[in-house]
C-alpha atoms as a PDB file:
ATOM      1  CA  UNK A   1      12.453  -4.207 -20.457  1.00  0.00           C
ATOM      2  CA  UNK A   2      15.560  -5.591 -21.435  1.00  0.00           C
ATOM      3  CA  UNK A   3      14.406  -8.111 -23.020  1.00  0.00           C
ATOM      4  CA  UNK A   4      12.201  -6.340 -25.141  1.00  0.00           C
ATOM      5  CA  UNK A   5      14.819  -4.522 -26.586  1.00  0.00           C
ATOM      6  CA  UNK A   6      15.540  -1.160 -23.941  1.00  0.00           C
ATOM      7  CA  UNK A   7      18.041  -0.260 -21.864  1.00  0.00           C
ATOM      8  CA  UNK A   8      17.392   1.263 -18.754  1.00  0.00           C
ATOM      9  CA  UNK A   9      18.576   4.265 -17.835  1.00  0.00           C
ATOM     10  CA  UNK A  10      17.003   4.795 -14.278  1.00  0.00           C
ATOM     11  CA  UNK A  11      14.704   2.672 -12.326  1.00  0.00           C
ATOM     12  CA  UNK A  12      13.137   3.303  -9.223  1.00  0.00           C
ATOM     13  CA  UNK A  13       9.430   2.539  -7.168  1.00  0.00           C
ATOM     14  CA  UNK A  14       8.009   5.584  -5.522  1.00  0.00           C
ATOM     15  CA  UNK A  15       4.572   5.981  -2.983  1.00  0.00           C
ATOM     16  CA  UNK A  16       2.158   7.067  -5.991  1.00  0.00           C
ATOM     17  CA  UNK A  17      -1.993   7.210  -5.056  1.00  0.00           C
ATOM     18  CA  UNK A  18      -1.243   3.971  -2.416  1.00  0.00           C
ATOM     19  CA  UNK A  19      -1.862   4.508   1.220  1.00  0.00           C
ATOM     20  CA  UNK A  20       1.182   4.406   3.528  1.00  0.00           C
ATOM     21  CA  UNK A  21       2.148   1.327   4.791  1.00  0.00           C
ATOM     22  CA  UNK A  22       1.425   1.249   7.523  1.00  0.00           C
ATOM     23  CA  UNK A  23      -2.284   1.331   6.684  1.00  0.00           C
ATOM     24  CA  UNK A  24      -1.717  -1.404   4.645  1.00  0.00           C
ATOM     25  CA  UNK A  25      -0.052  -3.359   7.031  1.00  0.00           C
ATOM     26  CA  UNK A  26      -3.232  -2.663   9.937  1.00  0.00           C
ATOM     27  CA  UNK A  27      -6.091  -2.689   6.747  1.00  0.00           C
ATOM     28  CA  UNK A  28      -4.692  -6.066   5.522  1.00  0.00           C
ATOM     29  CA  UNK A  29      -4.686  -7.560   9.633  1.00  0.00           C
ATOM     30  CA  UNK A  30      -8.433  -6.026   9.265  1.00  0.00           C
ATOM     31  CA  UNK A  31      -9.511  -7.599   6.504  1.00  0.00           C
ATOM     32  CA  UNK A  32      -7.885 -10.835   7.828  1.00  0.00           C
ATOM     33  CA  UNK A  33      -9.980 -10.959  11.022  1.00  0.00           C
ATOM     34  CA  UNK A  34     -13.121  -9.621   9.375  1.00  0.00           C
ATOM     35  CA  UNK A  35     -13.019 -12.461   7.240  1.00  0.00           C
ATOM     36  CA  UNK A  36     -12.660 -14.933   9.678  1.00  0.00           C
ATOM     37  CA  UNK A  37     -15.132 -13.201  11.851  1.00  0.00           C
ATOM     38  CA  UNK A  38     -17.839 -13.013   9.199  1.00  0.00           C
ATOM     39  CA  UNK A  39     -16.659 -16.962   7.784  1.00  0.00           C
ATOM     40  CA  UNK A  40     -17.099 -18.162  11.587  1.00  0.00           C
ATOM     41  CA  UNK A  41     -20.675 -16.056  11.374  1.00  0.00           C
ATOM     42  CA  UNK A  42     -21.699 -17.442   7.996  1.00  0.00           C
ATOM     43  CA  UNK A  43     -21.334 -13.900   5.979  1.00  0.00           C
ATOM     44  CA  UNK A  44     -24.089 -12.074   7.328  1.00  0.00           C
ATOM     45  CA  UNK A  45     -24.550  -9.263   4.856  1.00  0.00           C
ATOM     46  CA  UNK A  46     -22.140  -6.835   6.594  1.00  0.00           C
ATOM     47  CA  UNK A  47     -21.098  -3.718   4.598  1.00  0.00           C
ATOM     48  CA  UNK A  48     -17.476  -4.064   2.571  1.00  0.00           C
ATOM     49  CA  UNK A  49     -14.423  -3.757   4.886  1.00  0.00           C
ATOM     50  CA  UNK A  50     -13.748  -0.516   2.811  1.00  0.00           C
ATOM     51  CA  UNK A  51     -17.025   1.662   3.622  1.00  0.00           C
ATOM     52  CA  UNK A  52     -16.540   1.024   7.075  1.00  0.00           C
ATOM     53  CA  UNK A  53     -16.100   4.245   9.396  1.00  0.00           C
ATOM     54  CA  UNK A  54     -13.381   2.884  11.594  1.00  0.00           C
ATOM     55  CA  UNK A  55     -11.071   2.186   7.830  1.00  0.00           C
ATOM     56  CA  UNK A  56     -11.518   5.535   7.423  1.00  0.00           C
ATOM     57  CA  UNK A  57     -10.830   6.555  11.158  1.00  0.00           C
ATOM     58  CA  UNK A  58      -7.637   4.616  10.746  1.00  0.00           C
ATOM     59  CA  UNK A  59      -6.536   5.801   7.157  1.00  0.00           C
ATOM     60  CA  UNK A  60      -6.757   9.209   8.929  1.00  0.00           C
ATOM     61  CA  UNK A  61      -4.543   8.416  11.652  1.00  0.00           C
ATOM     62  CA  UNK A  62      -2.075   6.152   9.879  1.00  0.00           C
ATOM     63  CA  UNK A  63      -1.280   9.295   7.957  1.00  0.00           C
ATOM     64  CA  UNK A  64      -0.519  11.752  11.176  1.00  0.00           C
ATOM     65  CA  UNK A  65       1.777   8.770  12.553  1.00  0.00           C
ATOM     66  CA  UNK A  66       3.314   7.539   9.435  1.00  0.00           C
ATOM     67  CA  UNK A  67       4.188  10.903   7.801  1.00  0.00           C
ATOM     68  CA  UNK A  68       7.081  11.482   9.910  1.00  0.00           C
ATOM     69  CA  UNK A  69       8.609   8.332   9.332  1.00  0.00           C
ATOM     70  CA  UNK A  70       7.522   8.449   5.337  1.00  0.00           C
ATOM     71  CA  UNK A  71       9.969  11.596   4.860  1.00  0.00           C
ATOM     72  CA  UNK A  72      13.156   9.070   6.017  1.00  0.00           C
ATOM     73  CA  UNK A  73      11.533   5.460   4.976  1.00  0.00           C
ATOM     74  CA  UNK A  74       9.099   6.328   1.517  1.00  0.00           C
ATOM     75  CA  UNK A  75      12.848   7.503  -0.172  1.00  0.00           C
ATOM     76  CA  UNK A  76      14.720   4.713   1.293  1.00  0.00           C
ATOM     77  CA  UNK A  77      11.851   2.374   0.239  1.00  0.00           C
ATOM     78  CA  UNK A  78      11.789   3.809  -3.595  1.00  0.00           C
ATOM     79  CA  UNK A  79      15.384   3.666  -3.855  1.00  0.00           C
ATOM     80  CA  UNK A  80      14.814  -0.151  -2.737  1.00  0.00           C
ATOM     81  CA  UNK A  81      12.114  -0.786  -5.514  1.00  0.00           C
ATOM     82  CA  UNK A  82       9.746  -1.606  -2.338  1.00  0.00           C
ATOM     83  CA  UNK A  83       7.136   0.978  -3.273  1.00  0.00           C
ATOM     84  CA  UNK A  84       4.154   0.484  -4.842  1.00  0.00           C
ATOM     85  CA  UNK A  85       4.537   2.249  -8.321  1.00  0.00           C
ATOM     86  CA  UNK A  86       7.269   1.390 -10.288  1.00  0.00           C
ATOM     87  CA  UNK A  87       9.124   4.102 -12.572  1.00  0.00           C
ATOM     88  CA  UNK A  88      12.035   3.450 -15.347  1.00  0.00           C
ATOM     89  CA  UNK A  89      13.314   5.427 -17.769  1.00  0.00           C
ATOM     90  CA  UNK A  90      15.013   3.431 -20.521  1.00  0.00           C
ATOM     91  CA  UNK A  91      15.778   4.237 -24.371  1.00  0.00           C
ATOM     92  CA  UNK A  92      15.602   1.332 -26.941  1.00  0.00           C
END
């Protein structure tokens, strides 16, 4: 942005539409061994790893356990520009 010509007045990354992390974390491990699964089984057809009930079983949970530590680590995390969605405010 400062190249272009701004200059930032506040920056920061916050949580936006993304799941928590730590579904990321156990969707990405899950898409890793599906892969390899369905490589080793010559891609049989199965459904995407995204319409699958068990994501959704887990996207559920993920958000029970991770909420309590998302009030102390998604602020922490934004302040660290390690969220997701990045925000600045800058003036030219």
């Amino acid at each position: 942005m400062e190249k272009s010509g701004f200059r930032v007045e506040q920056i920061w990354s916050q949580r936006g539409d993304a799941h928590n992390n730590l579904f990321e974390l156990v969707s990405a491990l899950g898409r890793y061994v599906a892969s390899k699964k369905d490589g080793a089984a010559g891609g049989n057809g199965r459904r995407s790893w995204s319409d699958r009930w068990q994501v959704n079983a887990a996207r559920t949970a993920s958000e029970v356990i991770y909420y309590p530590l998302g009030l102390v680590g998604d602020p922490w995390l934004g302040k660290k520009g390690l969220q997701p969605e990045l925000v600045a405010i800058a003036r030219v």
